[in-house]
Protein backbone atom coordinates (compact mmCIF):
# COMPACT_ATOMS: atom_id res chain seq x y z
CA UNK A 1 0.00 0.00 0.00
CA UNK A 2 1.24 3.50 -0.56
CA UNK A 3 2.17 6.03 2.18
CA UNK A 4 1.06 9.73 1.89
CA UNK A 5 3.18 12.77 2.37
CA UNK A 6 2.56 15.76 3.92
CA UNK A 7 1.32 17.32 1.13
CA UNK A 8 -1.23 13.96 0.49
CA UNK A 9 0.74 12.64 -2.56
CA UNK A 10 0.93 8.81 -2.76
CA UNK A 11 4.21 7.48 -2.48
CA UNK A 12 4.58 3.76 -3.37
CA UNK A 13 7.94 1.61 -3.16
CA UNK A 14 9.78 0.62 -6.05
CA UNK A 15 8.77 -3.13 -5.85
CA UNK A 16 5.11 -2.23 -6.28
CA UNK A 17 5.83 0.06 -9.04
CA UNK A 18 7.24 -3.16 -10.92
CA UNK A 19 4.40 -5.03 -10.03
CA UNK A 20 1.94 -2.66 -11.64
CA UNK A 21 4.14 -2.50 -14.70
CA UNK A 22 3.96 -6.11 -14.62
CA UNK A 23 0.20 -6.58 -14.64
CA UNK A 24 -2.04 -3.97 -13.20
CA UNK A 25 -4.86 -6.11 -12.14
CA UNK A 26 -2.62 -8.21 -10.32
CA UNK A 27 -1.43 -5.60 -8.62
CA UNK A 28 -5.03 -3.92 -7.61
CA UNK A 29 -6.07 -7.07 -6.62
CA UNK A 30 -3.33 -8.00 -4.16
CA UNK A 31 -2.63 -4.90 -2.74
CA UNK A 32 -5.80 -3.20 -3.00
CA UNK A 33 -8.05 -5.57 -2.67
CA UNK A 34 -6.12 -8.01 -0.42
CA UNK A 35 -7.54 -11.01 -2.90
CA UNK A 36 -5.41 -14.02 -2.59
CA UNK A 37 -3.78 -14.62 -6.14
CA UNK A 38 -4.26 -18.45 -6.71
CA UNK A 39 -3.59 -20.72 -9.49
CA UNK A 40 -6.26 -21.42 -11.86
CA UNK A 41 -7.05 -22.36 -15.56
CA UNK A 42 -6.86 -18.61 -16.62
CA UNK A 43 -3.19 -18.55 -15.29
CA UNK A 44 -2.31 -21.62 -17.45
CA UNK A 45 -4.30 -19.58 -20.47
CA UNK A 46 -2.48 -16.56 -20.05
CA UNK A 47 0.75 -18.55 -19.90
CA UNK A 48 -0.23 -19.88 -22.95
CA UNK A 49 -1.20 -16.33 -24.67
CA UNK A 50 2.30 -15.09 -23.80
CA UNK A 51 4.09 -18.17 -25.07
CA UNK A 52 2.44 -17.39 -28.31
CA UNK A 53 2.91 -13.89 -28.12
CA UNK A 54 6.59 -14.24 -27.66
CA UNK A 55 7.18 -16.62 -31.10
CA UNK A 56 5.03 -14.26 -32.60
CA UNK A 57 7.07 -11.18 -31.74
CA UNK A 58 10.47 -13.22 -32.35
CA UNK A 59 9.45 -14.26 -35.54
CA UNK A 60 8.94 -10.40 -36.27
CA UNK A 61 12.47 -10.02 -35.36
CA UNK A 62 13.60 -12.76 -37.74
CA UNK A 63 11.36 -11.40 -40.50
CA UNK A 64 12.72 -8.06 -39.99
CA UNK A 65 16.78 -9.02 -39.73
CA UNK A 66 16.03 -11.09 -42.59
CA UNK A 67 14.46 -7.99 -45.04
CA UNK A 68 17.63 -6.25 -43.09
CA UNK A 69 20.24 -8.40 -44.78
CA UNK A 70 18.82 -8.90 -48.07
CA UNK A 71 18.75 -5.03 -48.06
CA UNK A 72 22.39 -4.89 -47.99
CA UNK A 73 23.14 -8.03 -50.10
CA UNK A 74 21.23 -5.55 -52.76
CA UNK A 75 22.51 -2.46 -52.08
CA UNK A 76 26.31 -3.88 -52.01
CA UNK A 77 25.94 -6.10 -54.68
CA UNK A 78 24.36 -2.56 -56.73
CA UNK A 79 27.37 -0.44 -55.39
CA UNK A 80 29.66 -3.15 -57.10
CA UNK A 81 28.59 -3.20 -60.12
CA UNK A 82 28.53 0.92 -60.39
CA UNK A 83 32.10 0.98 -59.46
CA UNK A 84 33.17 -1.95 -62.06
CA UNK A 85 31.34 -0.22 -64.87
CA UNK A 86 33.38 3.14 -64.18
């Protein structure tokens, strides 16, 4: 829970801050609503939903490094054949 200053600004510690990056409803529920944050099938679904996420967002990566290279394959491969016609 936060503490107030003088001036009635909340003032939470650092290690809630990252849990409310983490996952904001977690975070409201344990510290707000003092819920008890148990296991259950929609854990194991949103374990699931970020496993998938992540390939997704690698695959991205790939995809763009990928496009990256064959950029400059072209580019040097163009630049090569400008200076051997000179």
């Amino acid at each position: 829970m936060p503490r107030y200053s003088s001036d009635g600004k909340a003032i939470f510690p650092a290690n809630e801050v990252g849990e409310f990056t983490v996952c904001p409803e977690a975070w409201r529920l344990k510290r707000l609503e003092k819920e008890p944050i148990l296991p259950s099938s929609r854990t194991d679904e949103g374990n699931d939903l970020h496993d998938r996420w992540a390939k997704a967002v690698e695959y991205e990566f790939s995809l763009g490094r990928l496009i990256r290279l064959l950029a400059a394959l072209l580019m040097s491969a163009t630049i090569l054949l400008l200076l051997m016609n000179q």
